[in-house]
C-alpha atoms as a PDB file:
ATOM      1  CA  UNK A   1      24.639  -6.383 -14.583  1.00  0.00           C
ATOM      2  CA  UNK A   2      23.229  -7.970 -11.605  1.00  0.00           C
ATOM      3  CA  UNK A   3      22.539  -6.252  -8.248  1.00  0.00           C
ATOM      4  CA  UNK A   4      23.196  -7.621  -5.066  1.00  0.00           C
ATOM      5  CA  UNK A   5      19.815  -9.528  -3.345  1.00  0.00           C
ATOM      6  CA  UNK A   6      18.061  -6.418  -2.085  1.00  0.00           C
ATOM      7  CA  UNK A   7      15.040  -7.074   0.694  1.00  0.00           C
ATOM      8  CA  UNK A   8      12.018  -5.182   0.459  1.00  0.00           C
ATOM      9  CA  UNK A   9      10.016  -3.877   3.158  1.00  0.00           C
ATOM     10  CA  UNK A  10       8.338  -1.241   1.748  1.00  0.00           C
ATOM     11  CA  UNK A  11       4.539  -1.111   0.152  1.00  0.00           C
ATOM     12  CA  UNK A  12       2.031  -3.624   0.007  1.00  0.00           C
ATOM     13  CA  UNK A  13       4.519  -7.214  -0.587  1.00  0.00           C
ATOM     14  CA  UNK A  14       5.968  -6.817   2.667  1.00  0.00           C
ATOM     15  CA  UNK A  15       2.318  -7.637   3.819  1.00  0.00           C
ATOM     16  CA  UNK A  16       1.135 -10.262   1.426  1.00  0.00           C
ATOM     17  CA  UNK A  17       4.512 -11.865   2.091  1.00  0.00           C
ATOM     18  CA  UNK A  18       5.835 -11.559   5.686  1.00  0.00           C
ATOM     19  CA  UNK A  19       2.557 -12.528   6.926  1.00  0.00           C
ATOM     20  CA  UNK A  20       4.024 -15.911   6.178  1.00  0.00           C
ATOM     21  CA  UNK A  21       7.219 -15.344   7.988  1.00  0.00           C
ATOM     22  CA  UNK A  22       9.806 -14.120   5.611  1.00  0.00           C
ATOM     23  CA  UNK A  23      10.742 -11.510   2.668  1.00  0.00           C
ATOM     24  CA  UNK A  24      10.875 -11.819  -1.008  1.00  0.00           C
ATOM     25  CA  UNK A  25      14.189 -10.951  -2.035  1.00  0.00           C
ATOM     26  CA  UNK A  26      15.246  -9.311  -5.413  1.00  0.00           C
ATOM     27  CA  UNK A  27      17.974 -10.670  -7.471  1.00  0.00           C
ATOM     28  CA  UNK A  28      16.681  -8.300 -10.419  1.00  0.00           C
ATOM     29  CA  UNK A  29      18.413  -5.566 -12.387  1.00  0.00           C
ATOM     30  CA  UNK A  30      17.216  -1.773 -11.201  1.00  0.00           C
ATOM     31  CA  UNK A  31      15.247  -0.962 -13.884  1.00  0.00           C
ATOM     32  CA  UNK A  32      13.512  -4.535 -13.506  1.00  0.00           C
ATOM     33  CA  UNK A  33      12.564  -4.542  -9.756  1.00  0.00           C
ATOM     34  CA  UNK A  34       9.811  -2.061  -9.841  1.00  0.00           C
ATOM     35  CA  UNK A  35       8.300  -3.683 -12.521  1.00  0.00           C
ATOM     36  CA  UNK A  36       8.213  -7.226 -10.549  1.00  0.00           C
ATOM     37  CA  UNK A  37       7.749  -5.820  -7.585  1.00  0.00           C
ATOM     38  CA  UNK A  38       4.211  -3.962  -8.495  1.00  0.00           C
ATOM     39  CA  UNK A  39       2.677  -6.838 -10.352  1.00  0.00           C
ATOM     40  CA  UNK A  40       3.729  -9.508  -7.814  1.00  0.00           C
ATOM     41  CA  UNK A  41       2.304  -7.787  -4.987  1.00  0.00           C
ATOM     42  CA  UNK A  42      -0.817  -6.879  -6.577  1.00  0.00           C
ATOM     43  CA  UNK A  43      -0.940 -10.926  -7.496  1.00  0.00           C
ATOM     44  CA  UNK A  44      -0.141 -11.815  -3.852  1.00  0.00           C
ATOM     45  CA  UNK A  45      -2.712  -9.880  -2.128  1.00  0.00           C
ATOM     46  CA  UNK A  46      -5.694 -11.437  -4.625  1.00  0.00           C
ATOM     47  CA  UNK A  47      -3.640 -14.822  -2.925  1.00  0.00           C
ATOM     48  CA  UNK A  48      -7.233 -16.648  -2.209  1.00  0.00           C
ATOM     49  CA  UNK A  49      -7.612 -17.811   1.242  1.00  0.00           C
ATOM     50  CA  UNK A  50      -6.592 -21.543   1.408  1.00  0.00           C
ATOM     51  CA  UNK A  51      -3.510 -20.562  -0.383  1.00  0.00           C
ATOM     52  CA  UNK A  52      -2.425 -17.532   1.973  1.00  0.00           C
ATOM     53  CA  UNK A  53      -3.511 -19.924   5.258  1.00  0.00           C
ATOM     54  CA  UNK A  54      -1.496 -22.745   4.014  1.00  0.00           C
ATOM     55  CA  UNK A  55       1.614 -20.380   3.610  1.00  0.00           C
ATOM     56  CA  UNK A  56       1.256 -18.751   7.045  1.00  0.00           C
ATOM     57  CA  UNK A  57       0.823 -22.634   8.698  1.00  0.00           C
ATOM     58  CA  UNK A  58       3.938 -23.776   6.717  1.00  0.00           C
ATOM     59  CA  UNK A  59       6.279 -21.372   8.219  1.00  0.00           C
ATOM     60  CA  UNK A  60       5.119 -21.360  11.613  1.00  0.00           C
ATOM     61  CA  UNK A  61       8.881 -22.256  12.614  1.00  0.00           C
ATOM     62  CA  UNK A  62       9.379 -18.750  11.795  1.00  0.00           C
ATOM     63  CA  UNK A  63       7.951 -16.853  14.452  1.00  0.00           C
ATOM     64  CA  UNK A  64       7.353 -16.851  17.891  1.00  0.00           C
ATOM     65  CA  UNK A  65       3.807 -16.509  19.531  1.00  0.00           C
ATOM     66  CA  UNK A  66       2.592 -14.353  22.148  1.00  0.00           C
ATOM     67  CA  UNK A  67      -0.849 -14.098  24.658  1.00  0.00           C
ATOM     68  CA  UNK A  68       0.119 -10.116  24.786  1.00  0.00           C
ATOM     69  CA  UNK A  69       1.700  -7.307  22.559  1.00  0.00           C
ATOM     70  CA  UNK A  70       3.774  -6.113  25.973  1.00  0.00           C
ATOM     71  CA  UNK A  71       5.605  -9.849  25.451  1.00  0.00           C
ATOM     72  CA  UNK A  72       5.536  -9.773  21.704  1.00  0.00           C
ATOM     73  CA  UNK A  73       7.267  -6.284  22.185  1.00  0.00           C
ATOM     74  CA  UNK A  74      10.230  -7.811  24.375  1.00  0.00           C
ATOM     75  CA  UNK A  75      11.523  -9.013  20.893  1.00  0.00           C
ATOM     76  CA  UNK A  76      11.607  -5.981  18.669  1.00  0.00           C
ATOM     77  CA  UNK A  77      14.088  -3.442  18.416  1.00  0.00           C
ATOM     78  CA  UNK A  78      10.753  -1.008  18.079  1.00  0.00           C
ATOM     79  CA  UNK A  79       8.021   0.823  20.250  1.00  0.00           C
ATOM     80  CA  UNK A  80       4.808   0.409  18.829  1.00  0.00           C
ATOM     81  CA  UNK A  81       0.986   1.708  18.876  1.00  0.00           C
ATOM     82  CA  UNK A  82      -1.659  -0.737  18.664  1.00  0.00           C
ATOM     83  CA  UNK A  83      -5.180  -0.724  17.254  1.00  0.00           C
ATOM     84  CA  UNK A  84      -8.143   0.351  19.537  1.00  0.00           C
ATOM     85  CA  UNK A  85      -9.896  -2.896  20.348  1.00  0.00           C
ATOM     86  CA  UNK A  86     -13.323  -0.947  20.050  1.00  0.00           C
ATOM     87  CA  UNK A  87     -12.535  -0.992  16.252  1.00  0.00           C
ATOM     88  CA  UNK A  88     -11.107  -4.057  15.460  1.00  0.00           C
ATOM     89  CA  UNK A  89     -11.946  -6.555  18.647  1.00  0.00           C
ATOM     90  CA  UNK A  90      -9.372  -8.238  20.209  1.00  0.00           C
ATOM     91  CA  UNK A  91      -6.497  -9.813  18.915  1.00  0.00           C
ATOM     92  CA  UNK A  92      -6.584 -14.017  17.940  1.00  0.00           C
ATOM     93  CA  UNK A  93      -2.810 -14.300  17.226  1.00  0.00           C
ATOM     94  CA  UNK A  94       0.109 -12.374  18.179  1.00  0.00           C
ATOM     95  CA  UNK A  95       3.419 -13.159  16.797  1.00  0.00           C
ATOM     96  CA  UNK A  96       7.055 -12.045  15.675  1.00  0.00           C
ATOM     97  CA  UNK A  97       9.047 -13.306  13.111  1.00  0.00           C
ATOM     98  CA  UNK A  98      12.642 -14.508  13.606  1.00  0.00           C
ATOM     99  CA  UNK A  99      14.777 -12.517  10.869  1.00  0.00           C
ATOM    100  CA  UNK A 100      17.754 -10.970  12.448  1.00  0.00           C
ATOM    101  CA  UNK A 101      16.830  -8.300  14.968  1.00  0.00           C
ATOM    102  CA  UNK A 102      16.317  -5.122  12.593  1.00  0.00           C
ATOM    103  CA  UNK A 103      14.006  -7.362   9.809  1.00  0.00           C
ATOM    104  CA  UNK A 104      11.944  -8.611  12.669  1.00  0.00           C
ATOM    105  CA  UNK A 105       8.107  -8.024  12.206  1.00  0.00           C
ATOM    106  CA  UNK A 106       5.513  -7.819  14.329  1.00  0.00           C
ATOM    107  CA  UNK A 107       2.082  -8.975  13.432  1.00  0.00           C
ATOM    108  CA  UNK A 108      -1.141  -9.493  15.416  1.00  0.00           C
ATOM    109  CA  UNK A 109      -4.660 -11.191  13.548  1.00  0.00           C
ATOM    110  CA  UNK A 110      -7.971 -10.432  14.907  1.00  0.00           C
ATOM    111  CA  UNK A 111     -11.361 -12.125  13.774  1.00  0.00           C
ATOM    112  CA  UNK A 112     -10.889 -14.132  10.658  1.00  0.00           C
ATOM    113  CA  UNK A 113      -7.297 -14.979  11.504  1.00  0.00           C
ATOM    114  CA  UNK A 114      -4.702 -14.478   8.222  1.00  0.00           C
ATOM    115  CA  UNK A 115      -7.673 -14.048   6.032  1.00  0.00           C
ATOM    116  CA  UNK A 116      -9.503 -11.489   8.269  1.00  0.00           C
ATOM    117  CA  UNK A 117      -8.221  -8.326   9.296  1.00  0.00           C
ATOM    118  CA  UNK A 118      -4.004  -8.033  10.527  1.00  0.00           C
ATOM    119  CA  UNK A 119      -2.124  -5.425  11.748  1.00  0.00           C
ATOM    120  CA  UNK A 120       2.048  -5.317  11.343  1.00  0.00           C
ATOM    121  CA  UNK A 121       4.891  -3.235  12.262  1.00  0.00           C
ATOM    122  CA  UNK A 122       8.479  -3.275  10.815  1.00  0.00           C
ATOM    123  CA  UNK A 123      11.132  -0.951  11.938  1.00  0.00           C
ATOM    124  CA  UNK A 124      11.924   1.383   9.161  1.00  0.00           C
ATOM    125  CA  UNK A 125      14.417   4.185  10.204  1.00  0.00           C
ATOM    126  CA  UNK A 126      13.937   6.398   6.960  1.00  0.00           C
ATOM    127  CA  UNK A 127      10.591   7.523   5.489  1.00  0.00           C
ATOM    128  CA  UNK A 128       9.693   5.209   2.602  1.00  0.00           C
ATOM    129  CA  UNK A 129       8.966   6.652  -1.064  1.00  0.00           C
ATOM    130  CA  UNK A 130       5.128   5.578  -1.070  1.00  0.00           C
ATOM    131  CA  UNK A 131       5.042   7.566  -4.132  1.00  0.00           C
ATOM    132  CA  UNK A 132       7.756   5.578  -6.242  1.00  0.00           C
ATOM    133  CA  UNK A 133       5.306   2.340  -5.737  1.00  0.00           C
ATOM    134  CA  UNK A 134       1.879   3.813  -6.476  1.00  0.00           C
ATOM    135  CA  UNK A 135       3.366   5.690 -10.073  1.00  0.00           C
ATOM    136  CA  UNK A 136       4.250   2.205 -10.801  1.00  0.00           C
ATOM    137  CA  UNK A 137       1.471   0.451 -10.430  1.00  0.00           C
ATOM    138  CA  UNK A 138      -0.471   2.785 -11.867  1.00  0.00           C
ATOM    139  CA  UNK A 139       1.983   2.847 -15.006  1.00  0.00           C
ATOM    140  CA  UNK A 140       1.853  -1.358 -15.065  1.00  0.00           C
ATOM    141  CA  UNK A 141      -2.072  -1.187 -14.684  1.00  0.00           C
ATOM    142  CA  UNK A 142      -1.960   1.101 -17.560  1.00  0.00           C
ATOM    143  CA  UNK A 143       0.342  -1.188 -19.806  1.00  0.00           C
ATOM    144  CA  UNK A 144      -1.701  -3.979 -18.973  1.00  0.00           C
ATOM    145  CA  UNK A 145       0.837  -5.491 -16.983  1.00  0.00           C
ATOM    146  CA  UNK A 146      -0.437  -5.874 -13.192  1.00  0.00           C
ATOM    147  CA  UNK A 147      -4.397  -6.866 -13.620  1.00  0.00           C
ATOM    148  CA  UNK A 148      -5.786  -5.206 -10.517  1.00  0.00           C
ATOM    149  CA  UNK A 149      -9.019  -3.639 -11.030  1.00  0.00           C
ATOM    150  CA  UNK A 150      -8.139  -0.329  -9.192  1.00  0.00           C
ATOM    151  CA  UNK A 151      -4.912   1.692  -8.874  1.00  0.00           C
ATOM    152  CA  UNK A 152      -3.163   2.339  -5.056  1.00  0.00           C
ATOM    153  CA  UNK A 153      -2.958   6.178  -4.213  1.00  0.00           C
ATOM    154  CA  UNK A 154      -0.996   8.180  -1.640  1.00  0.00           C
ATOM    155  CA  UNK A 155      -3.405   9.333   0.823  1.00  0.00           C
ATOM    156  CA  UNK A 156      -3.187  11.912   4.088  1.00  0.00           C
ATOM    157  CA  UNK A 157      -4.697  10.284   7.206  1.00  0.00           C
ATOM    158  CA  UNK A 158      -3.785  12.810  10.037  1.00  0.00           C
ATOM    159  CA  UNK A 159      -1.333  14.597   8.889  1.00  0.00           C
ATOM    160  CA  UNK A 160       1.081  11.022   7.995  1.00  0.00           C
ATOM    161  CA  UNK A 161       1.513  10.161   4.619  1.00  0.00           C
ATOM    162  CA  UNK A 162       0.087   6.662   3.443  1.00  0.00           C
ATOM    163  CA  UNK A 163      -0.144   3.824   0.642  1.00  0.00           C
ATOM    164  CA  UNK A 164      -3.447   2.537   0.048  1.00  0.00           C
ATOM    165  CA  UNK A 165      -5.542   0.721  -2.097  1.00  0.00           C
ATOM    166  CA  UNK A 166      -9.387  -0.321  -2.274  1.00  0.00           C
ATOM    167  CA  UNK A 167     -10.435  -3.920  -2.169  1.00  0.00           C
ATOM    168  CA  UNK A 168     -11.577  -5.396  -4.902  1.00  0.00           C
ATOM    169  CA  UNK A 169     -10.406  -7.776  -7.705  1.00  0.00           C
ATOM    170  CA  UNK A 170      -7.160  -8.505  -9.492  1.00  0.00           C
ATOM    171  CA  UNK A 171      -7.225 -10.036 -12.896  1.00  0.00           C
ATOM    172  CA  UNK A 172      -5.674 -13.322 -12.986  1.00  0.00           C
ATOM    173  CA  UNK A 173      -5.965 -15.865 -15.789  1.00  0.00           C
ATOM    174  CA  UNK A 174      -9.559 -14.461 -17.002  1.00  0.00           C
ATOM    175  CA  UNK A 175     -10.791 -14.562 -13.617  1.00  0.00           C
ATOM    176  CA  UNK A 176     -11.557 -12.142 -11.543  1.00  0.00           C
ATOM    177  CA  UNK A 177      -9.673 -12.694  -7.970  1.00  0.00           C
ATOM    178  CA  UNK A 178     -11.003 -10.804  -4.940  1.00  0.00           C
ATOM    179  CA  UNK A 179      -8.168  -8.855  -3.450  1.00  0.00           C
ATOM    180  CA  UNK A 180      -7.634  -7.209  -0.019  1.00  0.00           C
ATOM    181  CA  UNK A 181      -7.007  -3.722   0.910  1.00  0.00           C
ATOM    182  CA  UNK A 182      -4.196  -1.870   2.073  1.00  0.00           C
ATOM    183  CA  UNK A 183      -3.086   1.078   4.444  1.00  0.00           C
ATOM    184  CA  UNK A 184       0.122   1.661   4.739  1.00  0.00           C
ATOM    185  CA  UNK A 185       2.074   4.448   6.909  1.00  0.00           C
ATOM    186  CA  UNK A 186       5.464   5.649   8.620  1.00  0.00           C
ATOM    187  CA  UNK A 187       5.865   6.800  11.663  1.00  0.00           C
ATOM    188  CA  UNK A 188       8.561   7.943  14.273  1.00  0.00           C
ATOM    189  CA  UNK A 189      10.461   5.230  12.517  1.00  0.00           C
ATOM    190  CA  UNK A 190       8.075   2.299  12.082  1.00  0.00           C
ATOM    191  CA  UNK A 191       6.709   1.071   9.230  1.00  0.00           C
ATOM    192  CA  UNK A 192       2.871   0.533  10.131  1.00  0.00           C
ATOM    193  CA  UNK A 193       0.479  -1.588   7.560  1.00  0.00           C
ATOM    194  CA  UNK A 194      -3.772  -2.664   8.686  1.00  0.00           C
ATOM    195  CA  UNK A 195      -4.626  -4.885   5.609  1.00  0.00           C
ATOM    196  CA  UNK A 196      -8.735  -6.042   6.241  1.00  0.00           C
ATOM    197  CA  UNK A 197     -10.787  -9.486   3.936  1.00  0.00           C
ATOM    198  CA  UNK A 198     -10.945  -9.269   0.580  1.00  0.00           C
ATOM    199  CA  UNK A 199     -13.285  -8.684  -2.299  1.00  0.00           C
ATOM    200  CA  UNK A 200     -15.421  -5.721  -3.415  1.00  0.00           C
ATOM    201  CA  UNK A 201     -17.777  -6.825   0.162  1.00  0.00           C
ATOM    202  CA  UNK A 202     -14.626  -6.699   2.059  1.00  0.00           C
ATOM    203  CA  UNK A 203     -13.146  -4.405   4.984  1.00  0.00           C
ATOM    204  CA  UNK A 204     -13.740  -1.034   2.834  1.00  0.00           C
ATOM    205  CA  UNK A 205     -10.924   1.507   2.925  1.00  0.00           C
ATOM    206  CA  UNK A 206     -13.267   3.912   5.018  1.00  0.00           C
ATOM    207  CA  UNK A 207     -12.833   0.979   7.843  1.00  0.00           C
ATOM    208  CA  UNK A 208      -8.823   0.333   7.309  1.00  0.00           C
ATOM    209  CA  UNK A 209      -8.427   4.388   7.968  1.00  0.00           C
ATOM    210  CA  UNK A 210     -10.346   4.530  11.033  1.00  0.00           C
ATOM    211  CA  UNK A 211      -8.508   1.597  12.644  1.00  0.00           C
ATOM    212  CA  UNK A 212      -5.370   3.338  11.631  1.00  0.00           C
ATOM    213  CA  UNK A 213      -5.973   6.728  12.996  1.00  0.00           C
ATOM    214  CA  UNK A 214      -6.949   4.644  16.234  1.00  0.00           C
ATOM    215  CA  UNK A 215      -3.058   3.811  16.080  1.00  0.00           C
ATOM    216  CA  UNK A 216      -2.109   6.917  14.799  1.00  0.00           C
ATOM    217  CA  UNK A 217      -3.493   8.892  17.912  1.00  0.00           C
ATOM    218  CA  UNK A 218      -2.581   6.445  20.056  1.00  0.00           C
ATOM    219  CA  UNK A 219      -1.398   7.834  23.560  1.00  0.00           C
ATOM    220  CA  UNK A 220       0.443   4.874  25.041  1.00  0.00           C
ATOM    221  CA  UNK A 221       3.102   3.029  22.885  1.00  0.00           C
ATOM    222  CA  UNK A 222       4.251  -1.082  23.485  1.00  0.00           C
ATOM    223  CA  UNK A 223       7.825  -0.497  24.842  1.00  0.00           C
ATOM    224  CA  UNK A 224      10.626  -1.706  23.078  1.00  0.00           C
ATOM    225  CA  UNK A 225      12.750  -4.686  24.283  1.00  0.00           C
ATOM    226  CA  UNK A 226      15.842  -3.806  23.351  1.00  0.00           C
ATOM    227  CA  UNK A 227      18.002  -1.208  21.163  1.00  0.00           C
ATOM    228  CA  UNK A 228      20.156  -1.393  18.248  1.00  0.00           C
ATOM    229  CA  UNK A 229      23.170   0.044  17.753  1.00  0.00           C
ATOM    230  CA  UNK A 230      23.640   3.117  15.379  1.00  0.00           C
ATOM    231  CA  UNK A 231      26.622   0.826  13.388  1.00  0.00           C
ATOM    232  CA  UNK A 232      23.837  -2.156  13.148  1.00  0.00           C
ATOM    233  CA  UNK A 233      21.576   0.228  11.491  1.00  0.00           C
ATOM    234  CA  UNK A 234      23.359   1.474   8.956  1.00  0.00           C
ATOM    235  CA  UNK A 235      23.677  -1.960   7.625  1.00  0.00           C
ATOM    236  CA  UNK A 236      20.568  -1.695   6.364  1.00  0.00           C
ATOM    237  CA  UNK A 237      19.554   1.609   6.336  1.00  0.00           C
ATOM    238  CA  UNK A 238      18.807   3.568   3.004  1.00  0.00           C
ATOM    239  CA  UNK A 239      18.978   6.923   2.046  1.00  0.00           C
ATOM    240  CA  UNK A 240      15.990   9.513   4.005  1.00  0.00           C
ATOM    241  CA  UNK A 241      13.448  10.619   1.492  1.00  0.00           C
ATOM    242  CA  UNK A 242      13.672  14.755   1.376  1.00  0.00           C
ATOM    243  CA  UNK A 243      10.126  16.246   1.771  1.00  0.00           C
ATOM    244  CA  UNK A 244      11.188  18.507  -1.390  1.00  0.00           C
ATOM    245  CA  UNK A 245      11.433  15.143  -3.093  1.00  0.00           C
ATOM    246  CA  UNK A 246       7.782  14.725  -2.357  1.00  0.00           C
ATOM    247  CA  UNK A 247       6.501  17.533  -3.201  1.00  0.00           C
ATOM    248  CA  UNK A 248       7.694  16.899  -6.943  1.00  0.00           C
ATOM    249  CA  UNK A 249       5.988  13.503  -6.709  1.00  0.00           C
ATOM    250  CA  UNK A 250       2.945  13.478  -9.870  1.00  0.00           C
ATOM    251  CA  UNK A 251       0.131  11.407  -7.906  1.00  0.00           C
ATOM    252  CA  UNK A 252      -3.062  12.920  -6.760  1.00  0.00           C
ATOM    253  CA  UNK A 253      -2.712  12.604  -2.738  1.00  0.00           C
ATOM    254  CA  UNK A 254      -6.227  12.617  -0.663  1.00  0.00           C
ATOM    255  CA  UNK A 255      -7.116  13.732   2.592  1.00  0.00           C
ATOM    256  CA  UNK A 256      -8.547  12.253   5.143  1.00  0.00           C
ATOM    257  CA  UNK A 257      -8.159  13.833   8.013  1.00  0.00           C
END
């Protein structure tokens, strides 16, 4: 039996996708979506650059563009931290896309544009199970389902759980596709994801945590431009993650603190 379209936002296809301006929506059974949803998103982060450029340019009717983050922050429902420009330079695009007020995302490029390194934010009001995703990639690499070279892992970067994976390749059709990597956090209700350019020679993973704990110990915070109301939120809300739920989790997680 089918279940009704469910929209991701969690793990590394919110990324590869709503860079472009919208979300992939599921119209698969349970036991199917985690399956999809793993080897898709490894697929669409090894997206080579014309491909992912050509998406983003398509859909520009989909967001609205910004000189500042303090504007850019007048249409989320969200407070935000942003990257420290010693890290990462300053920012080349600034936009939001225009889903209903609680999907809206925020994303900024720097250097490199789409294919270089990009910062987004997503409200997420409950802690996301990192954990669920990275057991089934790992289980779909194993099976020789998703071709990425290298498995994501939960990782601790100051004291906040986080999704990441390496850069490197993805197997696709006998060739070996240079993929992006990942960091991917929660925080005080956001949803907070630095993804850098892709291939083995690409932003390392060492460079993706530094520009997140730049955010991550951020002391001043984009103000939000407006509030939602509790009944809104439970529209789309799901149900809080229990840290005793976590701590049964099997997946080697690695500190970097």
């Amino acid at each position: 039996m089918k279940t009704k379209s469910k929209i991701i936002i969690l793990g590394c296809l919110l990324i590869a996708i709503t860079t472009a301006g919208y979300y992939w929506e599921s119209k698969t059974t349970d036991s199917e979506q985690p399956k999809i949803y793993s080897t898709q998103a490894a697929n669409m982060l090894a997206l080579p650059d014309e491909s992912r450029q050509e998406m983003f340019d398509s859909m520009a009717d989909g967001r609205w563009s910004f000189k500042t983050e303090e504007e850019a922050g007048k249409k989320l429902p969200f407070a935000f931290n942003i990257p420290d420009e010693t890290l990462i330079g300053k920012p080349t695009l600034i936009y939001v896309t225009k889903n209903e007020p609680y999907y809206r995302q925020l994303g900024i490029h720097y250097a490199g544009g789409i294919n270089g390194i990009r910062f987004e934010a997503i409200l997420a009001p409950n802690q996301p199970d990192f954990y669920q995703y990275v057991n089934q990639w790992k289980s779909d690499i194993e099976a020789g389902i998703n071709k990425a070279d290298k498995a994501p892992n939960v990782i601790n970067i100051e004291s906040y759980q986080a999704f990441a994976i390496e850069p490197g390749f993805n197997n696709i059709d006998g060739d070996k596709v240079p993929r992006f990597g990942v960091v991917e956090w929660w925080k005080d209700g956001v949803l907070y994801n630095i993804s850098g350019t892709r291939g083995p020679d690409g932003t390392s993973l060492e460079q993706l945590i530094n520009i997140s704990k730049s955010i991550i110990n951020s002391k001043e915070a984009i103000p939000a431009g407006f509030q939602i109301s509790p009944q809104d939120m439970n529209k789309f809300s799901e149900p809080q993650i229990q840290p005793e739920d976590m701590d049964n989790k099997k997946v080697e997680q690695q500190e970097y603190e």
